[in-house]
N, C-alpha and C. Protein backbone atom coordinates (compact mmCIF):
# COMPACT_ATOMS: atom_id res chain seq x y z
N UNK A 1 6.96 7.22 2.84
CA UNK A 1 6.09 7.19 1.67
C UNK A 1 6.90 7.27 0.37
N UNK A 2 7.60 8.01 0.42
CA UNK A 2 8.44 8.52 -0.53
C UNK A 2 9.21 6.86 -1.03
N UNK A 3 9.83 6.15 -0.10
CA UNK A 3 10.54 4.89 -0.35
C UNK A 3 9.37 4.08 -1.10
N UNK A 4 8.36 4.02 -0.18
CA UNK A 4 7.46 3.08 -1.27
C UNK A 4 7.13 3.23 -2.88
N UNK A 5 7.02 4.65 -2.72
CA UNK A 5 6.59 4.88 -3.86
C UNK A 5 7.41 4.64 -5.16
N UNK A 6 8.47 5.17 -4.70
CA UNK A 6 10.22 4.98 -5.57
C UNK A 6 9.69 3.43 -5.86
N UNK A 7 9.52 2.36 -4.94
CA UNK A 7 10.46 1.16 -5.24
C UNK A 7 8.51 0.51 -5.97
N UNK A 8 7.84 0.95 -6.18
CA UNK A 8 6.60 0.39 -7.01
C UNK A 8 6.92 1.01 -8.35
N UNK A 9 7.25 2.24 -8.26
CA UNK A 9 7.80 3.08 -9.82
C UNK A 9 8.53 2.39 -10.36
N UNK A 10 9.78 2.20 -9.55
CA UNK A 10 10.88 1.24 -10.33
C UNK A 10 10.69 0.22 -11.06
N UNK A 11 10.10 -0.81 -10.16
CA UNK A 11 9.31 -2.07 -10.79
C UNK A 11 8.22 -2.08 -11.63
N UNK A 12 7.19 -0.92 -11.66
CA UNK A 12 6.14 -0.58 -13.30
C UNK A 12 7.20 -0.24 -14.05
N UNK A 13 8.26 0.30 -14.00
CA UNK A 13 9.04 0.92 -15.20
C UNK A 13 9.86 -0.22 -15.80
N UNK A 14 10.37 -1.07 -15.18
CA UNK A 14 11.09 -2.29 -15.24
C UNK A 14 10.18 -2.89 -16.25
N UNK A 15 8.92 -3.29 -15.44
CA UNK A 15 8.65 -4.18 -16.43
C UNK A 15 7.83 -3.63 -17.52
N UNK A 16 7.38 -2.21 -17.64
CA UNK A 16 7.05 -1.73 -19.00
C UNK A 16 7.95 -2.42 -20.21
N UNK A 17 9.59 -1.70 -19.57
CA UNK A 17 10.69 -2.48 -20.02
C UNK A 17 10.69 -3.84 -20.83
N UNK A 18 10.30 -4.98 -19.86
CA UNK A 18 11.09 -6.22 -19.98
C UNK A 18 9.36 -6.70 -20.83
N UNK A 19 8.45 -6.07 -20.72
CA UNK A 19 7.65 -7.41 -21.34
C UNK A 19 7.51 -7.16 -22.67
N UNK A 20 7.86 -6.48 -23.59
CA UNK A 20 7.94 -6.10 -24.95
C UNK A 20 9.04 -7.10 -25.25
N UNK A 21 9.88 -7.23 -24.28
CA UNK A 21 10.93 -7.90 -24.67
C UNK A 21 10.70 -9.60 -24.47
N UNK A 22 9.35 -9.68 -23.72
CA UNK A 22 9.45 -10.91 -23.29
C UNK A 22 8.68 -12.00 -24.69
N UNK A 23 8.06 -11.01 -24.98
CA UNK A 23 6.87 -11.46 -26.10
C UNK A 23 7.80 -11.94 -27.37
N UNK A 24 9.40 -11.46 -27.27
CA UNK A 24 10.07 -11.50 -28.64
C UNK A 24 10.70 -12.91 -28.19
N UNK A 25 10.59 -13.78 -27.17
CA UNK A 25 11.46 -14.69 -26.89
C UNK A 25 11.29 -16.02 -27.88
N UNK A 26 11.80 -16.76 -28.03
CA UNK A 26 11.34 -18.11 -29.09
C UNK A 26 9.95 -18.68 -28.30
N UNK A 27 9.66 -19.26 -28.89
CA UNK A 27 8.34 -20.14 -28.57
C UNK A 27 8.90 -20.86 -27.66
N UNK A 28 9.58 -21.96 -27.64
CA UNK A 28 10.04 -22.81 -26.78
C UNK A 28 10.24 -22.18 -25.66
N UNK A 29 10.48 -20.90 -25.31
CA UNK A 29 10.64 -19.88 -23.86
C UNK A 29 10.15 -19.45 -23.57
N UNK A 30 9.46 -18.97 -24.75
CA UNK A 30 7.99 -17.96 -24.05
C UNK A 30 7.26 -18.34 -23.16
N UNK A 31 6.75 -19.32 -23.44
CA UNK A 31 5.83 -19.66 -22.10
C UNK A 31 6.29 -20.79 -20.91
N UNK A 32 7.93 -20.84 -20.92
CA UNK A 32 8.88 -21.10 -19.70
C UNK A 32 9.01 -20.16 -19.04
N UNK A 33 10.34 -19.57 -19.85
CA UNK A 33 11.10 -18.53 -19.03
C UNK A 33 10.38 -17.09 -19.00
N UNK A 34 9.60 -16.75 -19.85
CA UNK A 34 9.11 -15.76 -20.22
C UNK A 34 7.70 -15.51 -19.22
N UNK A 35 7.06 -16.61 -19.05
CA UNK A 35 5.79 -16.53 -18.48
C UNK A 35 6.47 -16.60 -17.04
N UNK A 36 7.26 -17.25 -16.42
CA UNK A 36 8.14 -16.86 -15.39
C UNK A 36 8.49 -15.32 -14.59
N UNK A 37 9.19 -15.06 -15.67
CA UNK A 37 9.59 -13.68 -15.36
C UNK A 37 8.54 -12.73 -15.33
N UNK A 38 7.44 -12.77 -16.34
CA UNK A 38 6.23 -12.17 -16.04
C UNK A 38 5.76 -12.28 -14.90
N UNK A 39 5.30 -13.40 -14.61
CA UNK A 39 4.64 -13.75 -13.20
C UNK A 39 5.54 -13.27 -12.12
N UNK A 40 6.60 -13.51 -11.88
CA UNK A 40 7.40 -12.89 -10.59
C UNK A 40 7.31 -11.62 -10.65
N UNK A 41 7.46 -10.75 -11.59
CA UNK A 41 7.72 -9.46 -11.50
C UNK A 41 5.97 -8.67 -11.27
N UNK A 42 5.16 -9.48 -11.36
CA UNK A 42 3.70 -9.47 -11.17
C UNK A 42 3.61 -9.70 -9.50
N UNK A 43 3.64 -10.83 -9.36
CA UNK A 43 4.26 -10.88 -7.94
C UNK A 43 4.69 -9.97 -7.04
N UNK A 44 5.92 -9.64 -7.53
CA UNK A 44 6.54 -8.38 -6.62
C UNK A 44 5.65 -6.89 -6.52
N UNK A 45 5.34 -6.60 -7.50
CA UNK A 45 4.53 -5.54 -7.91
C UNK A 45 2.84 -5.75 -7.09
N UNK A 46 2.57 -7.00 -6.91
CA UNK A 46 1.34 -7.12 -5.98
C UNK A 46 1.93 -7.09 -4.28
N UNK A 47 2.85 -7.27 -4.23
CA UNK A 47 3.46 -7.54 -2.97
C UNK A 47 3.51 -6.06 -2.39
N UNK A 48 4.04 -5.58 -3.09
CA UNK A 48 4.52 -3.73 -3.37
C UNK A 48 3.44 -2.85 -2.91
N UNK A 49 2.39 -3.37 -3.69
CA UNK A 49 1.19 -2.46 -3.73
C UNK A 49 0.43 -2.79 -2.36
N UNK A 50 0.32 -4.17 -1.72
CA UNK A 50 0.27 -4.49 -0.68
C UNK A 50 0.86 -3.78 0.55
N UNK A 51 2.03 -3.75 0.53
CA UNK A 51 2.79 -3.33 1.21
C UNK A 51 2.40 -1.91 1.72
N UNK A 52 1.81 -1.10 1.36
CA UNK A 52 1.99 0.48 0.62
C UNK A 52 0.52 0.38 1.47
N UNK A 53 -0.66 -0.55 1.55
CA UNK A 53 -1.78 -0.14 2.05
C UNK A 53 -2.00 -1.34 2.83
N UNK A 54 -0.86 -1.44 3.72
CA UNK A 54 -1.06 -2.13 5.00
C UNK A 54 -0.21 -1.82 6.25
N UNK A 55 -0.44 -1.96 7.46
CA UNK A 55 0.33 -1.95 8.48
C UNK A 55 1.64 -2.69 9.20
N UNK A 56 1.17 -3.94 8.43
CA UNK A 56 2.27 -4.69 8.73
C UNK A 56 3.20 -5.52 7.37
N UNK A 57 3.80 -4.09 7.14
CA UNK A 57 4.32 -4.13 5.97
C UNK A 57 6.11 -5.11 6.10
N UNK A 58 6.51 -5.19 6.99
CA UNK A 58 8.13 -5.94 6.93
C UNK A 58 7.66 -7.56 6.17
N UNK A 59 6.86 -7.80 6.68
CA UNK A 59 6.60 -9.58 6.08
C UNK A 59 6.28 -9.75 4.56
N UNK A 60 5.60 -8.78 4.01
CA UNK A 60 5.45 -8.86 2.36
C UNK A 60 6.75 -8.33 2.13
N UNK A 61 6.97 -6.89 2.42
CA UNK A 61 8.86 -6.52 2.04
C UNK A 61 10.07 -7.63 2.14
N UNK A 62 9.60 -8.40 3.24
CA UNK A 62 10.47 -9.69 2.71
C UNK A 62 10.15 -10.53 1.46
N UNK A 63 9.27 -11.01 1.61
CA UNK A 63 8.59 -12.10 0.65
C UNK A 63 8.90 -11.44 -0.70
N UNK A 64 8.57 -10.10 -1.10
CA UNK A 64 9.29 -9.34 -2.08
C UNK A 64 11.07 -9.02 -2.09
N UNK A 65 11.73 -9.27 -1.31
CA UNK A 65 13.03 -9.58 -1.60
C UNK A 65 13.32 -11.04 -2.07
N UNK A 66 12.76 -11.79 -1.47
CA UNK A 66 12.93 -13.21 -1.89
C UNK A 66 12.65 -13.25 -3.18
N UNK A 67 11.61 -13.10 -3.67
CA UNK A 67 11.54 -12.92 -4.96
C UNK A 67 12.01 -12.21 -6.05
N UNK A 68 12.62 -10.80 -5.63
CA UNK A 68 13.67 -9.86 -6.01
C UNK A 68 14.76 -11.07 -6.45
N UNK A 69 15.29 -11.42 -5.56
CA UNK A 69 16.52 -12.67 -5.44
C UNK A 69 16.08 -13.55 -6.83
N UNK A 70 14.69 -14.36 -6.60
CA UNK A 70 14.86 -15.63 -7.81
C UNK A 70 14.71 -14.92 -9.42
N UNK A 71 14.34 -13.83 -9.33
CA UNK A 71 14.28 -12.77 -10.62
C UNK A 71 15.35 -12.68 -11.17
N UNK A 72 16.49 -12.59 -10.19
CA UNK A 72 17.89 -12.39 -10.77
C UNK A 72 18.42 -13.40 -11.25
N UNK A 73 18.25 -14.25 -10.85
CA UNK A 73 18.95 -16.07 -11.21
C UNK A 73 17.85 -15.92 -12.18
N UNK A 74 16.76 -16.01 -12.40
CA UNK A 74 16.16 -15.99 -13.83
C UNK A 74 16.44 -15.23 -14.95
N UNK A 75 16.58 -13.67 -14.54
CA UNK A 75 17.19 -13.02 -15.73
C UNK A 75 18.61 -13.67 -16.37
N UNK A 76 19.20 -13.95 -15.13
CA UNK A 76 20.76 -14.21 -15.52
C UNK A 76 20.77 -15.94 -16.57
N UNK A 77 19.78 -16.67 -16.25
CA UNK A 77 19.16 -17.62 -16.73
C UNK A 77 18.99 -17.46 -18.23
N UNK A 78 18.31 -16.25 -18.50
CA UNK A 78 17.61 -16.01 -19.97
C UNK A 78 18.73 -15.05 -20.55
N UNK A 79 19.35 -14.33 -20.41
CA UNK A 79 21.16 -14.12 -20.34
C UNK A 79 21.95 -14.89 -21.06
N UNK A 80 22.46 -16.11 -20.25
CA UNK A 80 23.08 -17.34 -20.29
C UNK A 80 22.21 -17.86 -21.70
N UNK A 81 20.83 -18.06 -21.61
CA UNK A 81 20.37 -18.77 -22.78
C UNK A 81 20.10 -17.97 -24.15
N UNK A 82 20.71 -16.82 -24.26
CA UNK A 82 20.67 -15.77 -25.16
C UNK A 82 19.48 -15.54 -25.24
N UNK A 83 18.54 -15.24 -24.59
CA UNK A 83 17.18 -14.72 -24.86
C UNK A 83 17.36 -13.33 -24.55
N UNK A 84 18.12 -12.78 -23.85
CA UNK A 84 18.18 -11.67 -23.61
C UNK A 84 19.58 -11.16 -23.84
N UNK A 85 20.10 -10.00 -24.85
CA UNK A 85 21.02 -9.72 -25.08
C UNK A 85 22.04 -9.25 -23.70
N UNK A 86 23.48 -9.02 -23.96
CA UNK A 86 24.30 -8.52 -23.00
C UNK A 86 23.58 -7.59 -22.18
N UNK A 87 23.30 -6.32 -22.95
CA UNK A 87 22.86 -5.23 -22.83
C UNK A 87 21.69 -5.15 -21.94
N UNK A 88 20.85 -5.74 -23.25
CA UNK A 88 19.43 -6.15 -21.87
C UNK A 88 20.01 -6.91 -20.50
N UNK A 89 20.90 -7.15 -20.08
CA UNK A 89 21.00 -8.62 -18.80
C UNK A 89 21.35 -6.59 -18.10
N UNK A 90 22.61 -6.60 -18.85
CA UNK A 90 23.16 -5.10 -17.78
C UNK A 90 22.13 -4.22 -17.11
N UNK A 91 21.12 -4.01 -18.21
CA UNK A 91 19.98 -3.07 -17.79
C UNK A 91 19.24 -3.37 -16.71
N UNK A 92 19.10 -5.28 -17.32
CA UNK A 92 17.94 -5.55 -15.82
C UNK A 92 18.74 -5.76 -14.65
N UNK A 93 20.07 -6.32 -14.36
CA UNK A 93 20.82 -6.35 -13.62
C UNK A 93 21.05 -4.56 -12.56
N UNK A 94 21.03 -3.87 -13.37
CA UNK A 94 20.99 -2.73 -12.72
C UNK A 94 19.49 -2.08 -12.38
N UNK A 95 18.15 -2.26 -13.04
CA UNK A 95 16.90 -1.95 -12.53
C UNK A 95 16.43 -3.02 -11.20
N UNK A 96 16.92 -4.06 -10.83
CA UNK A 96 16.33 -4.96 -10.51
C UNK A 96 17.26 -4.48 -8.92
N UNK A 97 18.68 -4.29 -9.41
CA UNK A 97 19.52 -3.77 -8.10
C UNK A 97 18.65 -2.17 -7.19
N UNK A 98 18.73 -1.47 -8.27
CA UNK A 98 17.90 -0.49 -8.09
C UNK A 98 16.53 -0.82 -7.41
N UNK A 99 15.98 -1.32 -7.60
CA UNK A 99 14.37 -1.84 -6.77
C UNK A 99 14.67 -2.62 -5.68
N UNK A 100 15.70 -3.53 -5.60
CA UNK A 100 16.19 -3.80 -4.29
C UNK A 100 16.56 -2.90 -3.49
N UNK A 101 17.24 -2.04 -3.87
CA UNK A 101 17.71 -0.96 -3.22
C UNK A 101 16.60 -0.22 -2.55
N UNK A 102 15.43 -0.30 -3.04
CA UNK A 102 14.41 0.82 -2.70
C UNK A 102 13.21 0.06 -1.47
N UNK A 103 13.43 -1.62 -1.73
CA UNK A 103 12.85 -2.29 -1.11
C UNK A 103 13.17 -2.28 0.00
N UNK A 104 14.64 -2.74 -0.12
CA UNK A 104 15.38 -3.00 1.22
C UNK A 104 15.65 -1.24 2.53
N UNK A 105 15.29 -0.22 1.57
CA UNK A 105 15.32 1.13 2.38
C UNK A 105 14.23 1.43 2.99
N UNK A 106 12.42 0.11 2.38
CA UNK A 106 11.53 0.55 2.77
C UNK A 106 11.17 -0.73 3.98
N UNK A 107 11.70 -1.17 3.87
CA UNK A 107 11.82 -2.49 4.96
C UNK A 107 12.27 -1.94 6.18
N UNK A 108 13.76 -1.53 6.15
CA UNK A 108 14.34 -0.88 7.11
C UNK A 108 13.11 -0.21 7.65
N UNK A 109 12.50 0.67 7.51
CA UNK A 109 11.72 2.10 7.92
C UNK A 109 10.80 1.28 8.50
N UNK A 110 10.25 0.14 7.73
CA UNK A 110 8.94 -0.56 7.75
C UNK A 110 9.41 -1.28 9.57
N UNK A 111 10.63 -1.46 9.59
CA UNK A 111 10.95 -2.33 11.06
C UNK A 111 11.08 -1.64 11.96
N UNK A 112 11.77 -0.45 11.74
CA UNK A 112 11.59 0.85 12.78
C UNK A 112 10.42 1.86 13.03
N UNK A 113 9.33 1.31 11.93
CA UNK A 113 7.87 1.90 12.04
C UNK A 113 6.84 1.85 13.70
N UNK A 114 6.37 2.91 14.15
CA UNK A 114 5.94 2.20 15.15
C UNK A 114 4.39 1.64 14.93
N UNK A 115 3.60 0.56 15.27
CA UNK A 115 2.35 0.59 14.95
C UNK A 115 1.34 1.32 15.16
């Protein structure tokens, strides 16, 4: 319980984080890259919450790593295109590791769970 809970915290806190920041992006991104990153991290966070009030939790915990994964090539994306400062990339680079981290500890448990 404890793992789930960590790795849904992480990701509300993340993106408390990132969408103040997303709203500041140019027009031309905002509703690319910006509505992107919203939506995935929406995504994961429905996946999460899923996860948490079901039984057969390893198959969304994947589907939420996969998407963990294209988050990163997107941040690193909006990075690269200066939408997001150094600083900001480091931060999400390390919250985003962090929620993997918490995913991938609740997966594990989730495969050794018995039904």
């Amino acid at each position: 319980m404890a793992t789930e809970v960590d790795a849904v915290t992480r990701l509300y806190d993340y993106l408390l984080w990132l969408v103040p920041k997303l709203e500041k992006f140019p027009l031309s991104q905002k509703y690319l890259i910006g509505d992107r990153l919203e939506s995935l991290l929406l995504d994961i966070l429905d996946l999460l919450v899923e996860a948490a009030y079901t039984r057969n939790k390893a198959g969304l915990l994947q589907r939420a790593n996969i998407k963990l994964e294209q988050l990163r090539y997107l941040v690193r994306l909006a990075k690269d295109l200066k939408l997001l400062s150094l600083n900001g990339y480091e931060f999400s680079a390390r919250a985003i590791n962090e929620i993997g981290v918490s995913v991938g500890g609740w997966l594990r448990y989730a495969r050794h769970e018995k039904p």
